[in-house]
C-alpha atoms as a PDB file:
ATOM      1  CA  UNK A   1      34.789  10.338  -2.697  1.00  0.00           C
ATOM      2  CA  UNK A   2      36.112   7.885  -0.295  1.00  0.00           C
ATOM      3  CA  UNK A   3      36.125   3.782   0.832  1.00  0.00           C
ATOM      4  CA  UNK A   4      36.805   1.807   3.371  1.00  0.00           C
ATOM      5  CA  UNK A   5      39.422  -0.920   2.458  1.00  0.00           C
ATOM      6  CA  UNK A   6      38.876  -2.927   5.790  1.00  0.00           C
ATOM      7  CA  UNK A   7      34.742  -2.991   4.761  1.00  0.00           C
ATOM      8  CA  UNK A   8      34.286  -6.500   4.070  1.00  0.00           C
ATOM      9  CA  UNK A   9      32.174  -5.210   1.114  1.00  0.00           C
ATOM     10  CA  UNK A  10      33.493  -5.881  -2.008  1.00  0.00           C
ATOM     11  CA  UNK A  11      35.971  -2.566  -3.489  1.00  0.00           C
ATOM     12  CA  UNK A  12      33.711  -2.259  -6.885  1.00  0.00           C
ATOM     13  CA  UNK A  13      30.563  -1.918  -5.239  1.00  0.00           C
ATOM     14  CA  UNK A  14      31.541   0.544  -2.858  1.00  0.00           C
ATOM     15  CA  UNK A  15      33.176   2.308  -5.138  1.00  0.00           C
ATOM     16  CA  UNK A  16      30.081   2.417  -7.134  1.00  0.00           C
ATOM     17  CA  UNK A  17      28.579   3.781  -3.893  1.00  0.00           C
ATOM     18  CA  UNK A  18      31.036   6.730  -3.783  1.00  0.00           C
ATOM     19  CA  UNK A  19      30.463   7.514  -7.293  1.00  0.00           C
ATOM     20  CA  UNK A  20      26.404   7.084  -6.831  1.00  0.00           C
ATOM     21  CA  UNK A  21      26.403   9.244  -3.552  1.00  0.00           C
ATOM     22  CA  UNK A  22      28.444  11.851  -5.670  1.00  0.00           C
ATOM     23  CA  UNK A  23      26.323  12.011  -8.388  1.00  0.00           C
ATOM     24  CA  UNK A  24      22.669  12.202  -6.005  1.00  0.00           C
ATOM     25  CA  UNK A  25      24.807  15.087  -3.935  1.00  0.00           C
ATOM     26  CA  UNK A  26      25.147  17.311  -6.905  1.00  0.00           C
ATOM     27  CA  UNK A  27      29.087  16.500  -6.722  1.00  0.00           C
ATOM     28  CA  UNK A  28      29.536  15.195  -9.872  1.00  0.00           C
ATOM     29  CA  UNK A  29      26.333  16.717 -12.099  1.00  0.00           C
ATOM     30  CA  UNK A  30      24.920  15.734 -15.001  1.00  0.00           C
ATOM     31  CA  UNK A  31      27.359  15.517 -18.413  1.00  0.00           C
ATOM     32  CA  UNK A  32      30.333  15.822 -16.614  1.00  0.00           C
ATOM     33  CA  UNK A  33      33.073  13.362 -17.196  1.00  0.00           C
ATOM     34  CA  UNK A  34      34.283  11.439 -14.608  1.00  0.00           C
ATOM     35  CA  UNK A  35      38.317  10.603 -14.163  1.00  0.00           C
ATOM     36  CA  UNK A  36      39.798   8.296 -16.075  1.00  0.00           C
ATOM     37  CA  UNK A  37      40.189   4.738 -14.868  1.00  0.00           C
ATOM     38  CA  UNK A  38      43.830   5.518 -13.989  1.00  0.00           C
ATOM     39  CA  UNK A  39      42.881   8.583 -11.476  1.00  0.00           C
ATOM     40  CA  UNK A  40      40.116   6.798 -10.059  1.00  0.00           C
ATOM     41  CA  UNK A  41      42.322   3.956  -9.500  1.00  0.00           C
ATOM     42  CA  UNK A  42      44.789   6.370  -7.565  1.00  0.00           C
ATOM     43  CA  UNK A  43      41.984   8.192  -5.481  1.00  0.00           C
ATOM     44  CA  UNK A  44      40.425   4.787  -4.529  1.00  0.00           C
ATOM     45  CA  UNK A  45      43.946   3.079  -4.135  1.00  0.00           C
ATOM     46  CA  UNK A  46      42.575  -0.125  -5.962  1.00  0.00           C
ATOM     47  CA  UNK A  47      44.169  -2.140  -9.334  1.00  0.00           C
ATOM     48  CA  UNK A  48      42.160  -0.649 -12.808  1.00  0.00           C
ATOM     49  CA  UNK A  49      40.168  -4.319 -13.097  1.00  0.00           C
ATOM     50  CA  UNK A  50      38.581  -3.126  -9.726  1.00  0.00           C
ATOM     51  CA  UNK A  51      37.669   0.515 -10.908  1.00  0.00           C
ATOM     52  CA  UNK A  52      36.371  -0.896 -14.368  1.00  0.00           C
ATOM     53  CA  UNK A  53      34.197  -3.332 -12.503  1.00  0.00           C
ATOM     54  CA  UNK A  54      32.497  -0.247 -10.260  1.00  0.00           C
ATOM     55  CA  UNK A  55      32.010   1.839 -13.752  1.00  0.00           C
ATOM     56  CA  UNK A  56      29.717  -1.052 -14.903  1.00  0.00           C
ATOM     57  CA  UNK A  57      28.055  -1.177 -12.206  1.00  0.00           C
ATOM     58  CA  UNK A  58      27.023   2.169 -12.435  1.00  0.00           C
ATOM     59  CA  UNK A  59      26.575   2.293 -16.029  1.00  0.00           C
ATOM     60  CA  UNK A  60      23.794  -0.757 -14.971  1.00  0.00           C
ATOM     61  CA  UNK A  61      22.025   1.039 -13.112  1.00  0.00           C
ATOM     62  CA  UNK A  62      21.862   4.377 -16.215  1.00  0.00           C
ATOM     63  CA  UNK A  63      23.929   6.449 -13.885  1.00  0.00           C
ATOM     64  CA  UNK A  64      26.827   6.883 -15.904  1.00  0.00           C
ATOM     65  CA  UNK A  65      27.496   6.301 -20.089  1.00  0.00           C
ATOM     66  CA  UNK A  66      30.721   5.908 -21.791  1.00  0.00           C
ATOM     67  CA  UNK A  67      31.867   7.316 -25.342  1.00  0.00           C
ATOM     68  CA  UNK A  68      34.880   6.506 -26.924  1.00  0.00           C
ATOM     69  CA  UNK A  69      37.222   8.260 -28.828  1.00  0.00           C
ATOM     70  CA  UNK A  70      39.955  11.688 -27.881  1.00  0.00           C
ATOM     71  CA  UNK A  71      36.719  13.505 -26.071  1.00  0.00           C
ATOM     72  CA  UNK A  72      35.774  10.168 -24.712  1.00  0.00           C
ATOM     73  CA  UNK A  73      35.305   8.579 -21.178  1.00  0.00           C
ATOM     74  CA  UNK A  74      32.607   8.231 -18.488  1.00  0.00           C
ATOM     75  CA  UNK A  75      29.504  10.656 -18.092  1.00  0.00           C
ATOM     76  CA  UNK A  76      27.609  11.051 -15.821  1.00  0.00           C
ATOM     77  CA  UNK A  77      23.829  10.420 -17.291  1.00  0.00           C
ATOM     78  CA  UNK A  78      20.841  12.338 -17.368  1.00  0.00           C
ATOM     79  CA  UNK A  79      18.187   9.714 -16.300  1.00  0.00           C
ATOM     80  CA  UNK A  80      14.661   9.726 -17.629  1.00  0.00           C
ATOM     81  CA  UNK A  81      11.781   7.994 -16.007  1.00  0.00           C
ATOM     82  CA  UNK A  82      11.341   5.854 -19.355  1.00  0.00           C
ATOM     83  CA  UNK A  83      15.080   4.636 -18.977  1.00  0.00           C
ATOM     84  CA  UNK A  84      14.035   3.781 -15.480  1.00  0.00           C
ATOM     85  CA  UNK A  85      10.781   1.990 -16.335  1.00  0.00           C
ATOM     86  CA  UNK A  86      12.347  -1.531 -16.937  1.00  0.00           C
ATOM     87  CA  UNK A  87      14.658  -1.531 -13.576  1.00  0.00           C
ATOM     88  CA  UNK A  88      11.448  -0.687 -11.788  1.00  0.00           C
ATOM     89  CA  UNK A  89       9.670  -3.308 -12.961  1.00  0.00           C
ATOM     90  CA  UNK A  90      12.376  -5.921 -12.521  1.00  0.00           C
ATOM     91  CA  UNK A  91      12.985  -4.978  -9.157  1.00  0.00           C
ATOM     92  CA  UNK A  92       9.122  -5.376  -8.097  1.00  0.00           C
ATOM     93  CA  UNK A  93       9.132  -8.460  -9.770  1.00  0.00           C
ATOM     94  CA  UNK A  94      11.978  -9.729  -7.890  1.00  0.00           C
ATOM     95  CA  UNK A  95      10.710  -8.347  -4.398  1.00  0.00           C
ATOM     96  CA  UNK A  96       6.889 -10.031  -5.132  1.00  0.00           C
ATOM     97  CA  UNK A  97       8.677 -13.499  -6.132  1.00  0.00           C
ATOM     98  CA  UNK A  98      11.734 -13.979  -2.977  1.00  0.00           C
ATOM     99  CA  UNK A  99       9.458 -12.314  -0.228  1.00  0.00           C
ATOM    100  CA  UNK A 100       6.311 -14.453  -1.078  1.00  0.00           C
ATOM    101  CA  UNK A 101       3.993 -11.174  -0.962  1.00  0.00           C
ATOM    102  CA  UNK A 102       0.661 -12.505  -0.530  1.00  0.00           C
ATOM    103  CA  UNK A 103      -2.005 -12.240  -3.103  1.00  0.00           C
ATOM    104  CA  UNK A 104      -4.702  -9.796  -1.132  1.00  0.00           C
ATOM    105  CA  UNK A 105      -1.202  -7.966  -0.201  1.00  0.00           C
ATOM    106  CA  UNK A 106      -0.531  -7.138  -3.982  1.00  0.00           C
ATOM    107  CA  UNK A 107      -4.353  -6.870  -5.183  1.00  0.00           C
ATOM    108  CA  UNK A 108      -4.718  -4.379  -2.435  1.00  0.00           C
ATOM    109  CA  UNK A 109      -1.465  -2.386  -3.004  1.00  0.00           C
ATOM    110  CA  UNK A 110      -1.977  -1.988  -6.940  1.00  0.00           C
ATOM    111  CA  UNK A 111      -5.461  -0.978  -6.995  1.00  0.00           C
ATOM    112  CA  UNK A 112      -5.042   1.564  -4.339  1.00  0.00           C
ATOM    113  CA  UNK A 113      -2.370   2.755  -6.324  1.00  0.00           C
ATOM    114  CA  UNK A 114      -4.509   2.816  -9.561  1.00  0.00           C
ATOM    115  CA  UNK A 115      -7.272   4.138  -7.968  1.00  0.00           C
ATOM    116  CA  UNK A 116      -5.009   7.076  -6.872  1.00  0.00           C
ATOM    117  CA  UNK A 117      -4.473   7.785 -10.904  1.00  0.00           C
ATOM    118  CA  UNK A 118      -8.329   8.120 -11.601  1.00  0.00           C
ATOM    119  CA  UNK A 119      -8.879  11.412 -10.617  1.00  0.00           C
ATOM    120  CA  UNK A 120      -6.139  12.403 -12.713  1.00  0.00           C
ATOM    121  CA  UNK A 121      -6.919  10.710 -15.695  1.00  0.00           C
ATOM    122  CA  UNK A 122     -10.424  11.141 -16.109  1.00  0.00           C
ATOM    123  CA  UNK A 123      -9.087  14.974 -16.350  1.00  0.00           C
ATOM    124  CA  UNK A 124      -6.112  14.611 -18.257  1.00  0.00           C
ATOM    125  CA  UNK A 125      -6.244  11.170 -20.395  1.00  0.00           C
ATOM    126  CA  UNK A 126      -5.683  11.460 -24.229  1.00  0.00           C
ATOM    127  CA  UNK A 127      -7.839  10.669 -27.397  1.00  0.00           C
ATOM    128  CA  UNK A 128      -4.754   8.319 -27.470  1.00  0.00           C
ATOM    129  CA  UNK A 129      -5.050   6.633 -24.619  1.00  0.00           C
ATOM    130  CA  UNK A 130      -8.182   6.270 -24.819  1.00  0.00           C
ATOM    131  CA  UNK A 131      -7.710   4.426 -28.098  1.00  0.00           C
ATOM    132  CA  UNK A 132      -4.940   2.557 -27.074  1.00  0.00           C
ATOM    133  CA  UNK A 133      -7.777   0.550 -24.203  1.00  0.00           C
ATOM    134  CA  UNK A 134     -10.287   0.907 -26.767  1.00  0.00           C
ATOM    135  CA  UNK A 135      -7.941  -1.207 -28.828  1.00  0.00           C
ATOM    136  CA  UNK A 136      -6.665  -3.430 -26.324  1.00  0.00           C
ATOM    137  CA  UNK A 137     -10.299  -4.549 -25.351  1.00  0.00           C
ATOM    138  CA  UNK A 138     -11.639  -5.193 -28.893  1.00  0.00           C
ATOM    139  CA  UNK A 139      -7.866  -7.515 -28.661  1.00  0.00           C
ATOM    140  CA  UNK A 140      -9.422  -9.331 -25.606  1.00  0.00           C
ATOM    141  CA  UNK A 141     -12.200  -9.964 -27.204  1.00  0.00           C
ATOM    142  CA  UNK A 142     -11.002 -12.242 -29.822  1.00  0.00           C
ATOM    143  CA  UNK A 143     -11.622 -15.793 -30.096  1.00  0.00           C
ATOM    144  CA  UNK A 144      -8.615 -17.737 -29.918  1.00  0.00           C
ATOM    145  CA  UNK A 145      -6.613 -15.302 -28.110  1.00  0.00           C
ATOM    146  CA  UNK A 146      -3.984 -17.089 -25.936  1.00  0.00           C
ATOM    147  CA  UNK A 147      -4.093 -17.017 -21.709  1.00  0.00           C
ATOM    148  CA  UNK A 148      -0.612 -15.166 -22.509  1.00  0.00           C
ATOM    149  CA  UNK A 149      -1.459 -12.403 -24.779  1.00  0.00           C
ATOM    150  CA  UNK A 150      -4.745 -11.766 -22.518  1.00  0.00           C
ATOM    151  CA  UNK A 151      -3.027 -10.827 -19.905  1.00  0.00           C
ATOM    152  CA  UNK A 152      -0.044  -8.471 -21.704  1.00  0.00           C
ATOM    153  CA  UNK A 153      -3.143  -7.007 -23.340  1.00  0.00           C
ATOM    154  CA  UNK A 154      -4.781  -6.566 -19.804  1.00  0.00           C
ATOM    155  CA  UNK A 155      -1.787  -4.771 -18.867  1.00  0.00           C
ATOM    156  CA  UNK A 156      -1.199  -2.388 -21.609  1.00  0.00           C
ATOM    157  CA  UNK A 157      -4.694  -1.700 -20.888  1.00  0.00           C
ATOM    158  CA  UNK A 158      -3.979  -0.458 -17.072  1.00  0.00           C
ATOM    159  CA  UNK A 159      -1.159   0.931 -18.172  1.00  0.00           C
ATOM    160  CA  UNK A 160      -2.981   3.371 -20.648  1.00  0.00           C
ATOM    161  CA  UNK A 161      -4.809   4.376 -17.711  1.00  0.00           C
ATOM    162  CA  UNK A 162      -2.106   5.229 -14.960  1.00  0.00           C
ATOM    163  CA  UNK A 163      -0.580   7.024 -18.516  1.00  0.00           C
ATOM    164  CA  UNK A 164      -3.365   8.669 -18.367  1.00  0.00           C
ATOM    165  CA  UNK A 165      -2.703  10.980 -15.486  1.00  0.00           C
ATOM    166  CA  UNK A 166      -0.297  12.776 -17.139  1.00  0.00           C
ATOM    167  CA  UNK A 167       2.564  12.341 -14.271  1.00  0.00           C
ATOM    168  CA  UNK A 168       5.526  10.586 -15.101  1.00  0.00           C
ATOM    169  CA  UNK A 169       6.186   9.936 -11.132  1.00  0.00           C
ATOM    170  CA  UNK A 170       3.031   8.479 -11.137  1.00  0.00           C
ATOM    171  CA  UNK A 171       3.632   6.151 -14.113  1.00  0.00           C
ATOM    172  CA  UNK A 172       6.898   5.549 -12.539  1.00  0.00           C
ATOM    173  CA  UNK A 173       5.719   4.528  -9.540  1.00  0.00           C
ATOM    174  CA  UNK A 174       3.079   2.209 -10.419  1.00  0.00           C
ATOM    175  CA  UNK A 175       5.244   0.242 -13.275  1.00  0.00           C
ATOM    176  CA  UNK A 176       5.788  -2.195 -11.056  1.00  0.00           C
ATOM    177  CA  UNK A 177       2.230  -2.495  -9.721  1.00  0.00           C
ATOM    178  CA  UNK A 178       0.648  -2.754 -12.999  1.00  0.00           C
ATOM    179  CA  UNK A 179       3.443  -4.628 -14.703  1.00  0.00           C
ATOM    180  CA  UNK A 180       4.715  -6.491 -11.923  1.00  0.00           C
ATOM    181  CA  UNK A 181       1.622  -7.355  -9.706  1.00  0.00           C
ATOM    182  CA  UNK A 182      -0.787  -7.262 -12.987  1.00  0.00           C
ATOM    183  CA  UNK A 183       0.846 -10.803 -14.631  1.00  0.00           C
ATOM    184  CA  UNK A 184       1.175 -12.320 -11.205  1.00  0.00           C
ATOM    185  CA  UNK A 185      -2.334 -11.860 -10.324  1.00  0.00           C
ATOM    186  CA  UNK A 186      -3.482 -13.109 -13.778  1.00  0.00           C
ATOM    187  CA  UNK A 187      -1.241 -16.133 -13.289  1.00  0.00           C
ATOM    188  CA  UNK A 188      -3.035 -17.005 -10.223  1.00  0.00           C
ATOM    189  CA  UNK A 189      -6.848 -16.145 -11.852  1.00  0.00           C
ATOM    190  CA  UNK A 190      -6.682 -16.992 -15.033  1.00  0.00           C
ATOM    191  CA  UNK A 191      -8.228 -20.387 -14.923  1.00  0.00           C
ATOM    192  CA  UNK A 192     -11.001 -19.057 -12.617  1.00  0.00           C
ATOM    193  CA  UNK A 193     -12.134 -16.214 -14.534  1.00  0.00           C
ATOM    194  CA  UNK A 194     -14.503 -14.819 -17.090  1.00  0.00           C
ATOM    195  CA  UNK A 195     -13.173 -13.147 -19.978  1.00  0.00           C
ATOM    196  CA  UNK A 196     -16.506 -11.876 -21.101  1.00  0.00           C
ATOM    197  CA  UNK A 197     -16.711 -10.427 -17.083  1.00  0.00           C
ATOM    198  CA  UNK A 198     -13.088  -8.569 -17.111  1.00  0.00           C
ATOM    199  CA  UNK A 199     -14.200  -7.053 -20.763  1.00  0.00           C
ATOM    200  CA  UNK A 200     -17.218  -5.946 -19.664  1.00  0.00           C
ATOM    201  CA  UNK A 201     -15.090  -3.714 -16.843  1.00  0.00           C
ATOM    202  CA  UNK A 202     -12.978  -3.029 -19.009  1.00  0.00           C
ATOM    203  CA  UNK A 203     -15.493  -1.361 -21.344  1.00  0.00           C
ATOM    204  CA  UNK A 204     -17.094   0.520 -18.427  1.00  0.00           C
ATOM    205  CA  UNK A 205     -13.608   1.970 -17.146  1.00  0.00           C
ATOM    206  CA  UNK A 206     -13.322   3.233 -20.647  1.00  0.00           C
ATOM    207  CA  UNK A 207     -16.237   4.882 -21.203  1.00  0.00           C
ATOM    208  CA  UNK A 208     -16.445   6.277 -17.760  1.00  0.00           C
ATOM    209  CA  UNK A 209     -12.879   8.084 -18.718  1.00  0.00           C
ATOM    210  CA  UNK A 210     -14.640   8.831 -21.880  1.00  0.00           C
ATOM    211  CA  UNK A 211     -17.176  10.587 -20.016  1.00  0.00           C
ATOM    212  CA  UNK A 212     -14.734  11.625 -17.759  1.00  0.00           C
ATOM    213  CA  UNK A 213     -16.736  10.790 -14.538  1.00  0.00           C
ATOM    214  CA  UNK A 214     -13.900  10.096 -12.151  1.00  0.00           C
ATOM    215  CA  UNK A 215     -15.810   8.560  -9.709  1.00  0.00           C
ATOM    216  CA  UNK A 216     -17.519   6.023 -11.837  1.00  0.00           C
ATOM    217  CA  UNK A 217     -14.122   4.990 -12.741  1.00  0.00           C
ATOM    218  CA  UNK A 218     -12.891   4.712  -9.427  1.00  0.00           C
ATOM    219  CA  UNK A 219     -16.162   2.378  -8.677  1.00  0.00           C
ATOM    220  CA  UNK A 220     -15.059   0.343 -11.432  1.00  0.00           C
ATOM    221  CA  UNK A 221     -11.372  -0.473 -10.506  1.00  0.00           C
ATOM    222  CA  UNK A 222     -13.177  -1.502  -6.865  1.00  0.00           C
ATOM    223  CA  UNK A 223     -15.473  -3.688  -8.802  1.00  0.00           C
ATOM    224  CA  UNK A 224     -12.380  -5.193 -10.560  1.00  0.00           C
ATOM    225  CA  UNK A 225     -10.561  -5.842  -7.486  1.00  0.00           C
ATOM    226  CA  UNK A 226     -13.196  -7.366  -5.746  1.00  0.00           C
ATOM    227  CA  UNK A 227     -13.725  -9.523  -8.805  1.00  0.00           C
ATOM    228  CA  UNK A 228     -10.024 -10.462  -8.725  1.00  0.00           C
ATOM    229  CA  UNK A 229      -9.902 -11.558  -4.632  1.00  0.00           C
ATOM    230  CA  UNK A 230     -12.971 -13.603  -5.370  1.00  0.00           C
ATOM    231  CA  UNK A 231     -11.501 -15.216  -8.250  1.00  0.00           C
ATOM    232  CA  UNK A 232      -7.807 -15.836  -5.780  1.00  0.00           C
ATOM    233  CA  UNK A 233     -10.593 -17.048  -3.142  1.00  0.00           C
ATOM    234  CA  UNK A 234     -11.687 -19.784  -5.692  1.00  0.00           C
ATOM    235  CA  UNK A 235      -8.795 -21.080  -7.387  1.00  0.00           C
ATOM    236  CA  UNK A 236      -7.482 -21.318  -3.557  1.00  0.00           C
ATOM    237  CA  UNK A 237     -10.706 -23.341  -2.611  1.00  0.00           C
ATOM    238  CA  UNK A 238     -10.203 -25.577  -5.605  1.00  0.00           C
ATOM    239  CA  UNK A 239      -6.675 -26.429  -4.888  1.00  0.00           C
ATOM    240  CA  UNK A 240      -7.394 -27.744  -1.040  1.00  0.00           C
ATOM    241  CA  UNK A 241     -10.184 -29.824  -2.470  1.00  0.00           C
ATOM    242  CA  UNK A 242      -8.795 -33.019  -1.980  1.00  0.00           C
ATOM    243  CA  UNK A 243      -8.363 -35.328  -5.161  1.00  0.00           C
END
């Protein structure tokens, strides 16, 4: 593991860098302990401040965990896809927000990607599952219910679905379509739409996974999305009416 001290980038991060590359190599593998801060400061050439900074950088990211104690020091981590759920959606949140994705951009990207799990879960999806969108639409159907908890309902709903396929790369993958794009398309819609029309989907995507007729699902994620794009196409319409 090596650095370039003339890189204007700063020491920690490319020593987190090293240590990352390492680790995705097979160099260091999982559960081994790393060197202590005073041997990585040696092989990197940099003060102990610097080397602690780059350890919690990596320890961000789940690559590494500490324990304390004579055994003690820094591991390298065995990542699951669960521990990597939240940085997923984070990071798709931030990329949809600073690069000003557009809205057909996003509705198009997360329901192809949804659409993709159908197949899948119409075959595979659990009693469970199934209960958890049976729930989660009798919750949407409450009076009262607030704009906010509709649409965290909404996407526990799709999230029960892409679940549903049984593949944790595929859940993976589309956390930050469901849970990322999901709120920022109901942010944009909710005024427009029908709660009584999204149900009504809703209810149809479940039983068709009930039934498990894949392709009836699969119609009824395209009648969703061309629900949502109408509903963007309105609330757009209404705000260049002038006042």
């Amino acid at each position: 593991m090596k650095i370039d001290p003339r890189k204007p980038a700063d020491l920690s991060a490319q020593i987190a860098q090293a240590i990352r590359d390492a680790i995705i190599s097979g160099e260091l593998i999982v559960d081994e302990r790393l060197p202590s801060e005073a041997e990585l400061s040696d092989q990197f050439q940099v003060s102990r401040p610097t080397v602690r900074e780059a350890l919690k950088r990596l320890a961000a990211q789940s690559l590494i965990r500490t324990q304390r104690g004579a055994s003690g020091g820094a591991f390298v981590n065995r990542i699951s896809f669960e521990d990597a759920h939240s940085q997923q959606i984070t990071t798709s949140t931030l990329l949809l927000s600073m690069n000003e994705v557009s809205f057909d951009t996003a509705c198009e990207a997360r329901f192809s990607l949804e659409r993709a799990c159908a197949p899948l879960s119409a075959q595979r999806r659990t009693s469970d599952q199934l209960a958890t969108m049976r729930a989660e639409i009798f919750r949407q159907a409450q009076p009262g219910l607030s704009d906010e908890a509709f649409c965290a309902s909404d996407v526990t709903f799709h999230r029960a679905l892409v679940d549903g396929a049984d593949n944790p790369v595929l859940s993976y993958q589309l956390a930050g379509a469901v849970e990322a794009m999901q709120p920022l398309m109901n942010m944009i819609t909710f005024t427009a739409r029908s709660r009584e029309q999204i149900i009504s989907l809703h209810n149809q995507i479940a039983d068709a996974l009930e039934e498990r007729d894949a392709a009836k699902v699969d119609a009824k994620l395209v009648e969703l999305e061309e629900y949502t794009r109408k509903l963007a196409q309105d609330v757009a319409q209404q705000h260049r009416k002038p006042a």
